[in-house]
Protein backbone atom coordinates (compact mmCIF):
# COMPACT_ATOMS: atom_id res chain seq x y z
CA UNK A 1 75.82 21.06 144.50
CA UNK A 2 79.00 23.77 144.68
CA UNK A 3 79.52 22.59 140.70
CA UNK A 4 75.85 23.36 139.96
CA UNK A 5 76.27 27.00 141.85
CA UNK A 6 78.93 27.69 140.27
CA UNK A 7 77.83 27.27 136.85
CA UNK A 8 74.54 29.40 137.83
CA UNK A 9 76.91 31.93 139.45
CA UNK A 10 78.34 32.49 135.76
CA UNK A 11 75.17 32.53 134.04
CA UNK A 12 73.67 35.41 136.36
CA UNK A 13 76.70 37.40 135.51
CA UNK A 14 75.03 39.74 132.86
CA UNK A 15 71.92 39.70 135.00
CA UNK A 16 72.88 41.25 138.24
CA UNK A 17 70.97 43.50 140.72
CA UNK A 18 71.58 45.46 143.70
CA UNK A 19 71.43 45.03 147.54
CA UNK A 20 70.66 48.90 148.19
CA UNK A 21 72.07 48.17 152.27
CA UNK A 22 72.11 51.92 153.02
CA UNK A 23 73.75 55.27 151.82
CA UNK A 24 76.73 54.83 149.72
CA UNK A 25 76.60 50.84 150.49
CA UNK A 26 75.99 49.53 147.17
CA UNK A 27 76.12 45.54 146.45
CA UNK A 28 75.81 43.82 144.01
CA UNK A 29 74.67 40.37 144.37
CA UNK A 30 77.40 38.40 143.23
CA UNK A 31 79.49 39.82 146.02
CA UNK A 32 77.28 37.79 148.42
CA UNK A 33 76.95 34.82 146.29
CA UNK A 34 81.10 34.55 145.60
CA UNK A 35 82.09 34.37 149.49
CA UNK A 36 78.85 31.99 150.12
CA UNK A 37 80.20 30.01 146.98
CA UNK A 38 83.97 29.85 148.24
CA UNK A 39 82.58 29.21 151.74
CA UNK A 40 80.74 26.44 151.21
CA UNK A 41 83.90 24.99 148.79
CA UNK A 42 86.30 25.79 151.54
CA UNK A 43 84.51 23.55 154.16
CA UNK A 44 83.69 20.68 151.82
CA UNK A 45 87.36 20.42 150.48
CA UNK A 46 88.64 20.49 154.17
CA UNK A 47 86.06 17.68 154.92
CA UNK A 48 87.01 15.28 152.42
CA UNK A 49 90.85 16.45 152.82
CA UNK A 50 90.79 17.27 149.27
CA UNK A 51 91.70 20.95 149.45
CA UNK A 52 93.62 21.59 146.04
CA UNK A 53 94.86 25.48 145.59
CA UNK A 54 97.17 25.48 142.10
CA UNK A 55 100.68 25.75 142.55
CA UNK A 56 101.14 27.75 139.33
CA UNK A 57 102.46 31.15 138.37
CA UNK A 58 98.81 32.77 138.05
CA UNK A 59 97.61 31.73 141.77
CA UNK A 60 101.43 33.40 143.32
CA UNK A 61 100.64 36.80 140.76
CA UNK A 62 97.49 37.04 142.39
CA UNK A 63 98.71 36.71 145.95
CA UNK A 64 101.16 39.30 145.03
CA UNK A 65 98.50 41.70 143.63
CA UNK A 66 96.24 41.52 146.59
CA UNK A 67 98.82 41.98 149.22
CA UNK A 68 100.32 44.76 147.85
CA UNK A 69 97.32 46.54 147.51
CA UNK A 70 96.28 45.71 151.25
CA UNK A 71 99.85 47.29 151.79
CA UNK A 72 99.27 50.58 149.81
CA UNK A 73 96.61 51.25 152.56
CA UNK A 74 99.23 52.15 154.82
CA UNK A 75 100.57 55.03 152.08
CA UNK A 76 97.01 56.26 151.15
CA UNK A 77 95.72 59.41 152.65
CA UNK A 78 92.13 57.94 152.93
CA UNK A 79 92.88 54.34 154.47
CA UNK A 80 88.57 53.65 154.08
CA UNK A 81 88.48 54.38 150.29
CA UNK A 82 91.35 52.06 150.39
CA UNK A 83 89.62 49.54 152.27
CA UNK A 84 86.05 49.33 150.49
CA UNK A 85 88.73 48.52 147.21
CA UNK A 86 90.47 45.58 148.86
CA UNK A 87 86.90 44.41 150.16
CA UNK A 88 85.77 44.54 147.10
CA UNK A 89 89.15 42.23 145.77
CA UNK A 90 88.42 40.02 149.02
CA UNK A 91 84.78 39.71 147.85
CA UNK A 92 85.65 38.83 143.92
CA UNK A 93 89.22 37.63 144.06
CA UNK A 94 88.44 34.42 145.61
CA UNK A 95 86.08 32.54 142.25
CA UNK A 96 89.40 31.97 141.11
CA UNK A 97 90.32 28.82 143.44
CA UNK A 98 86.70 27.72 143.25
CA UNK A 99 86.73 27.63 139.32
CA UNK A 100 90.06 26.50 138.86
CA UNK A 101 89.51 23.39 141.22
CA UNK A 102 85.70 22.35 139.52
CA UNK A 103 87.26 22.84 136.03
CA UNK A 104 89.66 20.48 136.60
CA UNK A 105 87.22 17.69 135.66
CA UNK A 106 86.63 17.65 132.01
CA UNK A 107 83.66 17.42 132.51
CA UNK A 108 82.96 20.76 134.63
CA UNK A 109 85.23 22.29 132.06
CA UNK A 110 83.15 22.18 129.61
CA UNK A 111 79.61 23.02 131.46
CA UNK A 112 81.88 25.82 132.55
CA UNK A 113 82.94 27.08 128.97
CA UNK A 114 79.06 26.29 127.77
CA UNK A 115 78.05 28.42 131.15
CA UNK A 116 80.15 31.76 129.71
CA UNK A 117 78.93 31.27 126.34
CA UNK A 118 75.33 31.38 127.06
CA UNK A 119 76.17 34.18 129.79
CA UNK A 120 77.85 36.41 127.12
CA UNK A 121 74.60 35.47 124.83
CA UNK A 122 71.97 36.62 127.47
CA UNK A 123 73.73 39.73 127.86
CA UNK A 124 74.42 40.84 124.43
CA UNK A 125 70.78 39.79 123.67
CA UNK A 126 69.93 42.47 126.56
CA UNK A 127 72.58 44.94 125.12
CA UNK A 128 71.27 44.79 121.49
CA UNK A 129 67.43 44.86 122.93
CA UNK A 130 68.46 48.02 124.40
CA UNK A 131 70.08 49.54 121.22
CA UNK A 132 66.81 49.04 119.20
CA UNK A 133 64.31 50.10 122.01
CA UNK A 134 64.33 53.87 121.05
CA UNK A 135 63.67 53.23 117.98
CA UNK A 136 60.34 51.96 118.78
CA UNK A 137 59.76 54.65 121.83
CA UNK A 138 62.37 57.23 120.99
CA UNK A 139 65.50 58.17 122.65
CA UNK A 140 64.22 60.25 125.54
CA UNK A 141 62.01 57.92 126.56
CA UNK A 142 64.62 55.29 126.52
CA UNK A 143 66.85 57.14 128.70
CA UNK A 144 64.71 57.85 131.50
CA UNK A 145 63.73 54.24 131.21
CA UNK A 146 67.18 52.97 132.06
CA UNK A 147 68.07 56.02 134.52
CA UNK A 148 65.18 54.82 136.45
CA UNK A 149 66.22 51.32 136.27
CA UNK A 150 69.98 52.17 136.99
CA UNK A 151 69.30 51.91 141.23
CA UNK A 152 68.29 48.22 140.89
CA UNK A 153 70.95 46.99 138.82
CA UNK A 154 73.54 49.62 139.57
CA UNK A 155 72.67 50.44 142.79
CA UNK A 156 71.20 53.87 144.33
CA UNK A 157 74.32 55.60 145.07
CA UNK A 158 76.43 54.18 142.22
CA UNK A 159 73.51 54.31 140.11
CA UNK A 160 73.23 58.35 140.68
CA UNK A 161 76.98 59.46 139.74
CA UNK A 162 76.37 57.01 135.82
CA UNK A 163 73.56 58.97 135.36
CA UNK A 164 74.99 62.17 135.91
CA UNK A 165 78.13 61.02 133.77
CA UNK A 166 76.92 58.29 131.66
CA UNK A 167 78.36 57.56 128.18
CA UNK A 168 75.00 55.65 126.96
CA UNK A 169 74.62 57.81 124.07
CA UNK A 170 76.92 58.33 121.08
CA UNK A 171 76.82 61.07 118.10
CA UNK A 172 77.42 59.13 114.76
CA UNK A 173 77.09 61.28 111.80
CA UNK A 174 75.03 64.24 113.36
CA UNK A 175 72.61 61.55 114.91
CA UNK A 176 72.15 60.67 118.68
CA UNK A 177 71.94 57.06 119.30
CA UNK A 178 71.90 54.71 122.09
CA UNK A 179 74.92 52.26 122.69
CA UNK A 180 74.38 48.71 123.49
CA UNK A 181 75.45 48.32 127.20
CA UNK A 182 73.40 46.20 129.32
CA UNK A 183 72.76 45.86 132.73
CA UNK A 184 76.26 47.33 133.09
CA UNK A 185 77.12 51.10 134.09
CA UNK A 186 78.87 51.71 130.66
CA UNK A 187 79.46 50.57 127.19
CA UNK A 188 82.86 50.06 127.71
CA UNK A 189 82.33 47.25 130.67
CA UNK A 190 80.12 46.10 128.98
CA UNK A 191 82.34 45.22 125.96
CA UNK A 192 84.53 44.09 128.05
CA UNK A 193 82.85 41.08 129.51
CA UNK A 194 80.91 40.36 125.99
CA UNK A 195 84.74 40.05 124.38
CA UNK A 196 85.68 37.51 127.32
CA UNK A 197 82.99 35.13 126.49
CA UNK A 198 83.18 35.69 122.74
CA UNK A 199 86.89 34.35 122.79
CA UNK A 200 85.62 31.70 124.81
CA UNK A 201 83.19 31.01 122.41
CA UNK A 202 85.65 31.13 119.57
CA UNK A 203 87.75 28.27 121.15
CA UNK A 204 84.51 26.40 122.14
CA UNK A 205 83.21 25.89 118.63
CA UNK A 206 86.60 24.76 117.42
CA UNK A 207 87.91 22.09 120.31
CA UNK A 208 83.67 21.06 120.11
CA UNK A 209 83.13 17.55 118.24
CA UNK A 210 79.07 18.09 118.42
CA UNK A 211 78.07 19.83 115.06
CA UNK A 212 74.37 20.50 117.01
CA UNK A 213 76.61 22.32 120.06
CA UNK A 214 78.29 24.15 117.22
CA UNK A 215 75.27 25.61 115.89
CA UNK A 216 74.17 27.42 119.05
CA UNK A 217 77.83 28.69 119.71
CA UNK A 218 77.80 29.80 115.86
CA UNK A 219 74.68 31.70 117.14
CA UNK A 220 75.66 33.00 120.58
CA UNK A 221 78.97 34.27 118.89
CA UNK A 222 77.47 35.96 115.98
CA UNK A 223 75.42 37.98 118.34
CA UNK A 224 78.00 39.01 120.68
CA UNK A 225 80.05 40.64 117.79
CA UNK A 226 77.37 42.38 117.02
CA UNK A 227 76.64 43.38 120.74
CA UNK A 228 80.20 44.66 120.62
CA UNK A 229 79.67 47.04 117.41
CA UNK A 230 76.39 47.96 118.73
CA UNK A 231 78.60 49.17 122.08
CA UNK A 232 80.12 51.87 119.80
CA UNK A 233 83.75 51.29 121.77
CA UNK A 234 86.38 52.00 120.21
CA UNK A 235 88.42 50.45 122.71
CA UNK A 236 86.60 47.78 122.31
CA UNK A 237 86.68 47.57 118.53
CA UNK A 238 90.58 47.36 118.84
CA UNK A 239 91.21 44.70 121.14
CA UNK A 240 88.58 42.39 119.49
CA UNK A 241 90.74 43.29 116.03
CA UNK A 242 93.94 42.36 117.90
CA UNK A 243 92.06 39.37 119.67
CA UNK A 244 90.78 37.91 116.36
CA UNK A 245 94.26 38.52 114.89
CA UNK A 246 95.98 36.40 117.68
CA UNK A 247 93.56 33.79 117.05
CA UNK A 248 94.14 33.47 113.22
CA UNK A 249 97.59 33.06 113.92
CA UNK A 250 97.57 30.28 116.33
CA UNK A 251 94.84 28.65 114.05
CA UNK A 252 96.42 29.59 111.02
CA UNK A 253 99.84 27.72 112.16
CA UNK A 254 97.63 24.56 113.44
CA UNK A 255 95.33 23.92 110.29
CA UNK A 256 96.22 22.44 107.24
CA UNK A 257 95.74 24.11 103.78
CA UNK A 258 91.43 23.49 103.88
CA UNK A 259 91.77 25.60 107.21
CA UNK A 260 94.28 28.19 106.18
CA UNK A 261 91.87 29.12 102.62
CA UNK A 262 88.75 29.08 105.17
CA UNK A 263 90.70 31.23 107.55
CA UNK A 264 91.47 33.84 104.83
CA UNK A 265 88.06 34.00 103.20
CA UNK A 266 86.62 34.58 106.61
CA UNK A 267 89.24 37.33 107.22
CA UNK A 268 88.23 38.33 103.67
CA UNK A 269 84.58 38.74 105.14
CA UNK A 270 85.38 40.67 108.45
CA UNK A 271 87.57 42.88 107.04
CA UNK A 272 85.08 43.79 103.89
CA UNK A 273 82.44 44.26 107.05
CA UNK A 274 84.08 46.57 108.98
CA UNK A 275 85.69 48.98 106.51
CA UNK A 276 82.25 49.11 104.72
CA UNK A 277 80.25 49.68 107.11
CA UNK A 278 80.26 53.68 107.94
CA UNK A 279 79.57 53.26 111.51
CA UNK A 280 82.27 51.41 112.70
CA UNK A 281 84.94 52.75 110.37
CA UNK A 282 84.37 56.29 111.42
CA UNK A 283 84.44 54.81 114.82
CA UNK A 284 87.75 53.26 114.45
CA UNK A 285 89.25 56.11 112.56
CA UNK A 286 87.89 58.72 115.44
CA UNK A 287 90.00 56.32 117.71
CA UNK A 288 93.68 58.07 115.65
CA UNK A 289 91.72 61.56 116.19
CA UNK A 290 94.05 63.47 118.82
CA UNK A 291 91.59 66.24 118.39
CA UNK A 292 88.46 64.35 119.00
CA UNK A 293 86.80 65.47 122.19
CA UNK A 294 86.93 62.11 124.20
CA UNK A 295 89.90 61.12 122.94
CA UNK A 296 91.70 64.86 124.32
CA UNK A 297 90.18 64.42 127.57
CA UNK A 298 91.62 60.80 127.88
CA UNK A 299 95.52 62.04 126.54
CA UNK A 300 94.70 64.83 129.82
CA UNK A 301 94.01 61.58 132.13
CA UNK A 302 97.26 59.68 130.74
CA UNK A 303 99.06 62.83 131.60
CA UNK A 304 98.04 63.31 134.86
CA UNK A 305 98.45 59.88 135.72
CA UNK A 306 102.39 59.09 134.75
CA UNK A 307 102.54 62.39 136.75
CA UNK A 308 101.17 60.99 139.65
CA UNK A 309 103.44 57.65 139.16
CA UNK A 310 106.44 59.91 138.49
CA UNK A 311 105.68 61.28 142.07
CA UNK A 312 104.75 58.01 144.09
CA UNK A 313 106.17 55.39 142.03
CA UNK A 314 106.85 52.73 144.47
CA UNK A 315 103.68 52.40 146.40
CA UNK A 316 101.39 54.63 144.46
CA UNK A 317 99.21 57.01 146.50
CA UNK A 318 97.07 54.73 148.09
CA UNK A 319 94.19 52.05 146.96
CA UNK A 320 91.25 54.41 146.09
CA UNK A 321 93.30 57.23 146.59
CA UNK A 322 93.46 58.53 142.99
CA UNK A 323 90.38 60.45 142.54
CA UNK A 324 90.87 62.62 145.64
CA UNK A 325 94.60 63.22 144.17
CA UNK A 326 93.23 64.58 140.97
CA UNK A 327 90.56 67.00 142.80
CA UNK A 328 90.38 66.55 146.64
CA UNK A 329 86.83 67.38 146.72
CA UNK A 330 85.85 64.16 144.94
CA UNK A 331 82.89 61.98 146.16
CA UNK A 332 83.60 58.94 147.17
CA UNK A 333 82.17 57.01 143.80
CA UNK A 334 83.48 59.09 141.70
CA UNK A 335 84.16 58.91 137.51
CA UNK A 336 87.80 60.09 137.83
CA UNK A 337 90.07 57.40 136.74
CA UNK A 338 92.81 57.10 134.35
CA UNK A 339 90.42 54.89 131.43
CA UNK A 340 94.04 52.88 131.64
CA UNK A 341 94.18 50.03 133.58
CA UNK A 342 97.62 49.78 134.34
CA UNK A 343 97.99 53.44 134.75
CA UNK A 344 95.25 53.07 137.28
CA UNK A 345 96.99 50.46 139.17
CA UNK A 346 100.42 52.11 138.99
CA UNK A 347 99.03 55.43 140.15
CA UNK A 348 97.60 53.88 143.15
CA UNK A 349 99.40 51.00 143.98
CA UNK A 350 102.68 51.38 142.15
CA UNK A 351 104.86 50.45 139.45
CA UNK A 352 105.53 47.32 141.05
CA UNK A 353 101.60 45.51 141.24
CA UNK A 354 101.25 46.90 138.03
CA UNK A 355 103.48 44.75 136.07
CA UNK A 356 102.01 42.33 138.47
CA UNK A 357 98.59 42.63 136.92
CA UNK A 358 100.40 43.00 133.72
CA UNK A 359 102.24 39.39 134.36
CA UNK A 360 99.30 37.64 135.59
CA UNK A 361 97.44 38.42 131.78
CA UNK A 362 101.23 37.65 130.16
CA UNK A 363 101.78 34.37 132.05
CA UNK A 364 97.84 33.04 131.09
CA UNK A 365 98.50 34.21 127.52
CA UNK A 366 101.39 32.25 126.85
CA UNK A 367 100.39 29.12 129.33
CA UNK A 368 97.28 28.77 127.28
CA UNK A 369 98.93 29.07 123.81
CA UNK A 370 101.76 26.77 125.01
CA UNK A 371 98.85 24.39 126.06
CA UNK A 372 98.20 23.53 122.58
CA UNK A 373 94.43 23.32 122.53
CA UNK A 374 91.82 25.23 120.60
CA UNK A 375 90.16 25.82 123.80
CA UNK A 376 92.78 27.30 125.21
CA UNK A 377 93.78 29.53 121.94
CA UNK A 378 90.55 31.47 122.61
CA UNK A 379 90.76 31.87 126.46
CA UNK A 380 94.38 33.31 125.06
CA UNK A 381 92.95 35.53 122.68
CA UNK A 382 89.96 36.96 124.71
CA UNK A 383 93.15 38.19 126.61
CA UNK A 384 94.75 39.58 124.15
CA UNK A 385 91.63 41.22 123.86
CA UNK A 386 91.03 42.39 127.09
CA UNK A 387 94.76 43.95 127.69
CA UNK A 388 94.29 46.04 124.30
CA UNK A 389 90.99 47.27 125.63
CA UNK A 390 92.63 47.77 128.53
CA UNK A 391 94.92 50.77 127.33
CA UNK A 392 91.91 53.02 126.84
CA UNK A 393 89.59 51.68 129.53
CA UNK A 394 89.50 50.06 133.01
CA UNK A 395 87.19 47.00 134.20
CA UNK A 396 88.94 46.29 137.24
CA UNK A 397 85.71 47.32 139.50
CA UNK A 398 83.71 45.66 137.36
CA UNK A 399 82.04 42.66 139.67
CA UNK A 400 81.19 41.02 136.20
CA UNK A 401 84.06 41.41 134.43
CA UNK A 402 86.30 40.88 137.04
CA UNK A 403 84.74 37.93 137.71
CA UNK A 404 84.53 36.57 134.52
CA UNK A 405 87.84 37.50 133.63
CA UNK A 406 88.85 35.16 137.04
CA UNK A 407 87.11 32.38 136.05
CA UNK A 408 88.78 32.26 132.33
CA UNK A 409 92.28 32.39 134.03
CA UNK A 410 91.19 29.20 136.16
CA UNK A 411 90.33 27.53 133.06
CA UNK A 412 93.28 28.09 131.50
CA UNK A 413 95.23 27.11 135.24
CA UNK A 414 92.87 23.61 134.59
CA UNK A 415 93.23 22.95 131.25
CA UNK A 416 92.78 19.84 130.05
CA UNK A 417 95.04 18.03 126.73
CA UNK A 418 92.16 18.14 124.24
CA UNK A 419 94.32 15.17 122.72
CA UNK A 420 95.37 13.47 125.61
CA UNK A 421 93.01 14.27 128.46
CA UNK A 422 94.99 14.63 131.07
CA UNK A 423 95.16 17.73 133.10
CA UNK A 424 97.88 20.37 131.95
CA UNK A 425 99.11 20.33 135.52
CA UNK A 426 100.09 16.33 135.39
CA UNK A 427 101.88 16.80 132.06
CA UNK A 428 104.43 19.22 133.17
C-alpha cells in the first residue's frame, strides 16, 4: 500500500492545492501527505525489522544540511521565520528515505521513473493550456482567472504577495503574453520541476526495452520541452542547454557510430530550432543583456547578497532571516531573495551548508554517471540542469520541486545495474 502512495504522491505533484488553516498558515497538501507517507513507512519497516536508511554520501549531506540550518536558528534575529523554514525541511526532507528504500526493487524503480514522467506530462499539459487560454479569452481575462485561482493552489496568504509580484506575463517583441507556469507561483518553479522529469524522461526512453512505453515517453517529453519554452525562462533555457549537453556526452561516449550520427542530426535539429525561432533566441540573448531590466535588478540581488556573506559568513544571518536583512520592514512571505540558490543558502545559513547543498547535487551527479546506466545518465543530467538554473533562480521552497528533486536523488542512491540487476549499493 506505502508503494502505491507513493507513486500517487508523485503524480499529484503538479496538481497541488491548499489547506488555507488560518492567517499566514498556508499548506500545501503534500506537506500532510509526506509525514503521513514516512509515518506509515517508519512503523511498517520497524515491524518487519526491515528498517533500511542508505549509508551513502547523499543521506550524510543531507543530515548535514538540515542540522545546520536548525543551528542557524540560534544566529537569526527572528528565530520563528527560522523555524516555519526548517518545518518546512522537516515536512519535505523526509520522501527521500521513503523513495530511496521502495526504489530499491526494480520493479518500484521503474513505476517510480514512469510516475515522474507522467507527473511532468500532466503539468506541462496544464502549463501549455494556460499559455494558449488568452488567446481564446484575452489576456486580462486570463489573469484575473488565475489571480482568483491563486488562494486554492497557492494558498490565501502566499497566494496574495504572487499576485502583487507575479512574473506570469512576459514582453516579447512589443507584445504581452502569458508564460506557461502551472499550478506553480512562477514560471521559473515551474521550469524547474518540468526539467527534473524531462531528464528523467530522457534516461527512461533510452534504458526502456518496450518500443509501445517509448512512444508515450517520446510524447510526454516532447511536450515538456515545449512547456519549458512556453515558460519564457531564461534560466531555464540554459540549464536545459547545459543538461542536454551533458547528456550527449555521456551518450555520445556509450553509442557506437549508428548512435553518434543519430546523436548529431538530432543536435543538428535542436540547435536549427532554437536559433530560428525568434522567441527563444531573443530570450537567450536578453539573458547576456547587463542592461536588461530583470537582469540589473538580479546583478543588485547578487550584490547584496556576497555582501551579506562577506558579513556573516560562517553561520549566515539566520534561516529566513534574509529578507528582513535586506529591508527590515519585510512581511513575512515576502519576494526578496537572492534568485541564487546558493547565494540564498550562504546568506542565511553560511558558506559552510552551502557547499553542502552544492556537494549533495556534485556527489549524485557523478554517482549516477559512474553508475553506468542510461537511467541514471538522465537523473545526472536533469541535475546538471537544475544547478545551472539554479544560478539565476531558487526552488528550494518549492514543495514540488523540492520534492521531486528528493525523490530523483533516491533513485539515483537505488540504482539498479541496467546490465546486471543488482542494486548499485551491493556492487560496491
Amino acid at each position: 500500500m506505502i508503494e502505491y502512495l507513493f507513486l500517487g504522491l508523485i503524480l499529484i505533484l503538479p496538481l497541488q492545492f491548499a489547506l488555507n488553516l488560518g492567517d499566514n498558515a498556508d499548506l500545501v497538501i503534500i506537506r500532510v501527505l509526506i509525514p503521513i507517507i514516512f509515518l506509515l513507512w517508519l512503523v511498517k519497516s520497524l515491524a518487519r525489522k526491515q528498517l533500511w536508511i542508505p549509508s551513502k554520501p547523499q543521506t550524510w549531506l543531507i543530515a548535514s544540511f538540515i542540522f545546520l540550518s536548525s543551528l542557524s536558528l540560534y544566529i537569526g534575529r527572528d528565530a520563528s521565520a527560522g523555524f516555519r523554514k526548517l518545518l518546512y525541511f522537516l515536512t519535505i526532507f523526509p520522501v527521500f528515505f521513503v523513495a530511496a528504500d521502495i526504489c530499491r526493487g526494480q520493479k518500484w524503480r521503474e513505476k517510480a521513473t514512469a510516475a515522474i514522467v507522467i507527473s511532468g506530462a500532466l503539468g506541462a499539459a496544464i502549463g501549455l493550456s494556460q499559455f494558449l487560454l488568452p488567446f481564446f479569452i484575452g489576456i486580462g481575462k486570463a489573469v484575473k482567472i488565475w489571480e482568483n485561482a491563486a488562494p486554492y493552489f497557492l494558498g490565501n496568504s502566499f497566494g496574495k504577495v504572487v499576485a502583487a509580484n507575479s512574473s506570469w506575463l512576459v514582453n516579447i517583441g512589443g507584445k504581452t503574453q502569458m508564460r506557461a507556469f502551472g499550478l506553480f507561483p512562477d514560471p521559473h518553479n515551474f521550469a524547474f520541476f518540468t526539467s527534473l522529469c524531462l531528464f528523467s524522461g530522457l534516461g527512461y526512453f533510452f534504458s526502456c526495452k518496450k518500443n509501445a512505453s517509448k512512444i508515450w515517453i517520446s510524447a510526454a517529453s516532447l511536450l515538456m520541452i515545449l512547456a519549458i519554452g512556453l515558460s519564457f525562462s531564461r534560466g531555464a533555457y540554459l540549464g536545459l542547454l547545459a543538461g542536454v549537453l551533458f547528456f550527449a556526452l555521456i551518450f555520445f561516449k556509450k553509442s557506437g557510430v549508428l548512435g553518434k550520427a543519430l546523436l548529431a542530426a538530432g543536435a543538428i535539429l535542436v540547435l536549427m530550432l532554437i536559433f530560428n525561432s525568434n522567441i527563444i533566441s531573443q530570450r537567450l540573448a536578453s539573458s547576456f543583456n547587463s542592461k536588461e531590466g530583470s537582469n540589473a535588478e538580479r546583478y543588485k540581488n547578487w550584490v547584496q547578497a556576497t555582501e551579506i556573506i562577506r558579513d556573516h559568513p560562517l553561520g549566515g544571518v539566520g534561516l529566513g532571516n534574509y529578507a528582513r536583512m535586506i529591508d527590515p520592514t519585510a512581511a513575512d512571505r515576502s519576494s526578496i531573495y537572492a534568485h541564487n540558490l546558493f547565494l540564498d543558502i550562504a546568506a542565511e545559513t553560511g558558506i559552510l551548508n552551502s557547499t553542502i547543498f552544492l556537494l549533495l547535487i556534485l556527489v549524485a551527479i557523478w554517482r549516477n554517471v559512474k553508475s553506468g546506466g542510461m537511467l541514471n545518465a538522465g537523473i545526472a543530467s536533469g541535475l546538471v540542469a537544475f544547478s545551472v538554473h539554479s544560478i539565476f533562480d531558487t526552488a528550494l521552497y518549492s514543495p514540488q520541486v523540492l520534492t521531486m528533486l528528493l525523490i530523483i536523488l533516491a533513485l539515483g542512491v537505488s540504482s539498479f545495474s541496467e546490465k546486471t540487476g543488482i542494486p548499485a549499493e551491493a556492487q560496491n
